[in-house]
N, C-alpha and C. Protein backbone atom coordinates (compact mmCIF):
# COMPACT_ATOMS: atom_id res chain seq x y z
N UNK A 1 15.67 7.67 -5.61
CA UNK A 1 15.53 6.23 -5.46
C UNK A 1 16.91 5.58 -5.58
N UNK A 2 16.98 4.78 -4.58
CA UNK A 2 18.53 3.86 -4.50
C UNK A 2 18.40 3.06 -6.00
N UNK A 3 19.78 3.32 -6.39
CA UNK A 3 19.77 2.18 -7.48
C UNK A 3 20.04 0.70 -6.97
N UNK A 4 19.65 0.18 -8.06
CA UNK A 4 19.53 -1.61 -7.85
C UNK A 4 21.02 -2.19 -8.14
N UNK A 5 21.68 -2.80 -7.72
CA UNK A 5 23.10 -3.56 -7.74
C UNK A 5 23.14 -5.06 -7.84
N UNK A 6 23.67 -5.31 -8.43
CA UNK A 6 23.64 -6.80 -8.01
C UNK A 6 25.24 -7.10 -7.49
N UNK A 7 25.17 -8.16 -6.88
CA UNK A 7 26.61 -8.01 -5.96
C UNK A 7 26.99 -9.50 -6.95
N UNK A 8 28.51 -9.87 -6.19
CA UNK A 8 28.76 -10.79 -6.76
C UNK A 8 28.32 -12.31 -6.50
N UNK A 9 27.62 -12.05 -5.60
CA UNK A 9 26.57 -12.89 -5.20
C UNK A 9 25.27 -13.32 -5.96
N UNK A 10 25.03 -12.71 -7.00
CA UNK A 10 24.11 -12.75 -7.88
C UNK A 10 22.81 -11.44 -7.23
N UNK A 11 21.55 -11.48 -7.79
CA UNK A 11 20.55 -10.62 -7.22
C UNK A 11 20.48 -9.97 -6.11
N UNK A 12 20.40 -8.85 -6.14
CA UNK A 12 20.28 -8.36 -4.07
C UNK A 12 18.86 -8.65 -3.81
N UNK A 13 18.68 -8.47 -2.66
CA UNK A 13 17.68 -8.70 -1.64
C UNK A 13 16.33 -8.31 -2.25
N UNK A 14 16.44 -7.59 -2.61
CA UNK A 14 14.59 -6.25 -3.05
C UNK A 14 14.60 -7.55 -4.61
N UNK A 15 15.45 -7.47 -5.28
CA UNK A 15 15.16 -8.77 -6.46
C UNK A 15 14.49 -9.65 -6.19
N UNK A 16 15.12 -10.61 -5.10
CA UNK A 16 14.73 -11.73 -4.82
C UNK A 16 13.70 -11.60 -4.04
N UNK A 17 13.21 -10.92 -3.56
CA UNK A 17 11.85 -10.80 -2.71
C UNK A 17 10.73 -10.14 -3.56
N UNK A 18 11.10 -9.67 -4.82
CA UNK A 18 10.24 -9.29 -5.68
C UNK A 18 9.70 -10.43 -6.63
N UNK A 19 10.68 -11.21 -7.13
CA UNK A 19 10.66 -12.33 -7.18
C UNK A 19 9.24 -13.56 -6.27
N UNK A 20 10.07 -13.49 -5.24
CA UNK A 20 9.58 -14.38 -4.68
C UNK A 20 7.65 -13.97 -4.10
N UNK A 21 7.41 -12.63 -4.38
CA UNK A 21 6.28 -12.30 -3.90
C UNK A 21 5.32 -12.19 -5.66
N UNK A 22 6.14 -12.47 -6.69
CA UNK A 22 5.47 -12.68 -7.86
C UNK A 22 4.86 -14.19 -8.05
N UNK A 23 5.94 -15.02 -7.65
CA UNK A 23 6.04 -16.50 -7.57
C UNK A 23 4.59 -17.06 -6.91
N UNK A 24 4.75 -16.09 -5.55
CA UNK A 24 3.55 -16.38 -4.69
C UNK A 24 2.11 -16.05 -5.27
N UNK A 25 2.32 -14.99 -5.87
CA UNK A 25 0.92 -14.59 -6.50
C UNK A 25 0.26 -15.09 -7.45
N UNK A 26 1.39 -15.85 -7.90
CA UNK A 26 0.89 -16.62 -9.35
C UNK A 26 0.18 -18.19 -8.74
N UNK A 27 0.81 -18.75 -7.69
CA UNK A 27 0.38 -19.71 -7.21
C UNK A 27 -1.10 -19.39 -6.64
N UNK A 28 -0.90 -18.34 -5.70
CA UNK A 28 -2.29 -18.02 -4.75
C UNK A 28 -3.62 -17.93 -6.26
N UNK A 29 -2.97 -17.25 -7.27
CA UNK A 29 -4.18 -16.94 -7.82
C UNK A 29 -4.51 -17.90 -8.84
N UNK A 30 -4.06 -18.98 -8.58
CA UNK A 30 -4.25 -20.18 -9.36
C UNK A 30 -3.92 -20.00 -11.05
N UNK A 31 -2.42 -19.60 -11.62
CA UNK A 31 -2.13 -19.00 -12.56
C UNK A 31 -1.14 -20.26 -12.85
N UNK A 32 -0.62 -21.01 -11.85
CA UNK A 32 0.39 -21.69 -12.46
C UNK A 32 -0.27 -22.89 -12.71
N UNK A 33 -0.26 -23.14 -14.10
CA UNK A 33 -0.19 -25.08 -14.25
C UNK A 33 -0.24 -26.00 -13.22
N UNK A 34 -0.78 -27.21 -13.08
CA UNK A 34 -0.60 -28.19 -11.92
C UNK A 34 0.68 -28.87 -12.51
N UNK A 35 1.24 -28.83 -13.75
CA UNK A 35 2.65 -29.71 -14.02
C UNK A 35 3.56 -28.31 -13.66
N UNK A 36 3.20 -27.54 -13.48
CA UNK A 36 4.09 -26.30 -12.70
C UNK A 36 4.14 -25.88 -11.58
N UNK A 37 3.44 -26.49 -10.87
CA UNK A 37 3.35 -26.15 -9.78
C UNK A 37 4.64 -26.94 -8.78
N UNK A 38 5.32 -27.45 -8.90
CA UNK A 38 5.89 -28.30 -7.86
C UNK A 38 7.56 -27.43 -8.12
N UNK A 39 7.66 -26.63 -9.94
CA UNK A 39 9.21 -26.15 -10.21
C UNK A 39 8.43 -25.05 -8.87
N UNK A 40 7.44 -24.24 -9.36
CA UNK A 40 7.53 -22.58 -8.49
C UNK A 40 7.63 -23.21 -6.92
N UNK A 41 6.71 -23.83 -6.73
CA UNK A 41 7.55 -24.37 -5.15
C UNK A 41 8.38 -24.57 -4.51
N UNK A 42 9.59 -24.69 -5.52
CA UNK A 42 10.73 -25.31 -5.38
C UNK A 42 11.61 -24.12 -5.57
N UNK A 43 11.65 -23.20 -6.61
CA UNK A 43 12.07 -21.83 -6.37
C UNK A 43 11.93 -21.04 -5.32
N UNK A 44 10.28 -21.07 -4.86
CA UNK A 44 9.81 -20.21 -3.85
C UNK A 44 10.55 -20.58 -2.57
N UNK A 45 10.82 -21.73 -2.95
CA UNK A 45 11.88 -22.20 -1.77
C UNK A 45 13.46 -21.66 -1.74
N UNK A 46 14.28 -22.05 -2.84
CA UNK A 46 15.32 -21.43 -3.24
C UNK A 46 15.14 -19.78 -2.62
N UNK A 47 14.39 -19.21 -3.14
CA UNK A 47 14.26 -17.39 -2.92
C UNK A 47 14.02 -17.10 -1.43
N UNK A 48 13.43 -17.76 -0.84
CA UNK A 48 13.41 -17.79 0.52
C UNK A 48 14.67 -17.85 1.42
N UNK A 49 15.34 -19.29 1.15
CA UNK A 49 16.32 -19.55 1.69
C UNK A 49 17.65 -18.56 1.42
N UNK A 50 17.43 -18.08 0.16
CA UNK A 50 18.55 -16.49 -0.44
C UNK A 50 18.01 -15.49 0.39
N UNK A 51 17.18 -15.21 0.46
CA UNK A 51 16.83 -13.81 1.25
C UNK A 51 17.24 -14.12 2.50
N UNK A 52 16.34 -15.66 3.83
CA UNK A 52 17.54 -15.17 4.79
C UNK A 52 18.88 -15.28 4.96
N UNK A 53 19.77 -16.14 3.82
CA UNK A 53 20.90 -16.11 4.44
C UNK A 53 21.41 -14.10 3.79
N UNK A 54 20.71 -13.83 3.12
CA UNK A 54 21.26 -12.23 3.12
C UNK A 54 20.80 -11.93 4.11
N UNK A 55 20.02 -11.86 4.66
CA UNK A 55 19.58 -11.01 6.25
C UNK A 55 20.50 -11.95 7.23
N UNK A 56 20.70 -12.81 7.24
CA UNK A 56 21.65 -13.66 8.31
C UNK A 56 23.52 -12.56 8.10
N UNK A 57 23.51 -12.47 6.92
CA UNK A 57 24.95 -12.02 6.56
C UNK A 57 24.66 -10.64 6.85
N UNK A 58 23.40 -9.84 6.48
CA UNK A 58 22.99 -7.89 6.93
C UNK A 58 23.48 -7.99 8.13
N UNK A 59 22.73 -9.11 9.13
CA UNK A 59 22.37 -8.58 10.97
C UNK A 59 23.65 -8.96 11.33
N UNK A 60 24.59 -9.64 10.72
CA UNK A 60 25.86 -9.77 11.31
C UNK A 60 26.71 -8.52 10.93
N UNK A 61 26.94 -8.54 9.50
CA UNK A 61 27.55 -7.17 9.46
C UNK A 61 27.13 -6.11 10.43
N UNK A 62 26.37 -5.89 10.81
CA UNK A 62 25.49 -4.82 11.30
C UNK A 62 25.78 -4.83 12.63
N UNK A 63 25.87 -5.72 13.30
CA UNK A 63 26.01 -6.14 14.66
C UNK A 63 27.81 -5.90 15.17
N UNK A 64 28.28 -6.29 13.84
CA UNK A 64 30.20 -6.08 13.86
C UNK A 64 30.45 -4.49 13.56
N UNK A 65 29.19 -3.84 13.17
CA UNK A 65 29.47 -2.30 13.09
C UNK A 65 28.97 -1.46 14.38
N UNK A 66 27.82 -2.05 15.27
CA UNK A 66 27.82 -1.57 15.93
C UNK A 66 29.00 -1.96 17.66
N UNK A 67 29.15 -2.83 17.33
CA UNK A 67 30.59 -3.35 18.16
C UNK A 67 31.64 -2.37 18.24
N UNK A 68 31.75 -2.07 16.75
CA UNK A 68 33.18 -1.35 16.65
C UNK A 68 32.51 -0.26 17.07
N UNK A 69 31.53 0.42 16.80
CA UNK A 69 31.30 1.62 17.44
C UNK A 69 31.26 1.74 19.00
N UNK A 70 30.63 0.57 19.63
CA UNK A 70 30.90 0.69 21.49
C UNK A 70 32.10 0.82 21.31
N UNK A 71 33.11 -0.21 20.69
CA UNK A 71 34.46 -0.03 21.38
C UNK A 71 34.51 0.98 21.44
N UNK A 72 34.90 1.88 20.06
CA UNK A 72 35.61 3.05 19.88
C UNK A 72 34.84 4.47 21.12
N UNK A 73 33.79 4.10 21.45
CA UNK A 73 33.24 4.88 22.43
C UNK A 73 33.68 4.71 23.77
N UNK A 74 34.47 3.26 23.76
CA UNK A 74 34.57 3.13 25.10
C UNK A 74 36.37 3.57 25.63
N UNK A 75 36.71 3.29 24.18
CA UNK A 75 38.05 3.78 24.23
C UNK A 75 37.96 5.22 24.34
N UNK A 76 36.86 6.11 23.98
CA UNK A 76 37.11 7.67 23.66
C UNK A 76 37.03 7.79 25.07
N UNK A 77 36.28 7.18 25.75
CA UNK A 77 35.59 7.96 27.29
C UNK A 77 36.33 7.97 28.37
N UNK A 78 37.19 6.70 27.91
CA UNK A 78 38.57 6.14 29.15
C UNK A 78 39.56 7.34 28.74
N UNK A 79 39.57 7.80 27.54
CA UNK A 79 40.67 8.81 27.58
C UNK A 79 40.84 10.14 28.44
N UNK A 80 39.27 10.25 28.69
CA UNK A 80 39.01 12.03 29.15
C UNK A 80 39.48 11.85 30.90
């Protein structure tokens, strides 16, 4: 099992979505207070908006790795 990290960003991704799918459950199952209900909403919001800008920042990295890999393929092939 991968260990858990936290970056300097605060929580990684699997946190905050663990998080945020606890948050949900407590609401769905009618666990939170009605004078509580409006903070977890407001988190559930926060945790949301953290998870995609980490997937906004993953699919870019990800996208700049597979770039460099066409190049470097395209540079290998012009060589032969």
């Amino acid at each position: 099992m991968a260990a858990k990290r936290k970056t300097k960003d605060g929580p990684n991704y699997n946190e905050l979505a663990a998080e945020l799918e606890a948050t949900l459950a407590s609401i769905e199952d009618g666990e939170v207070d009605i004078d509580e209900l409006s903070t977890k909403v407001e988190r559930a919001t926060d945790l949301i908006k953290a998870c995609r800008e980490k997937l906004n920042a993953t699919q870019i990295r990800v996208q700049k790795v597979v770039a460099s890999l066409e190049e470097d393929e395209e540079e290998a092939g012009g060589e032969a």
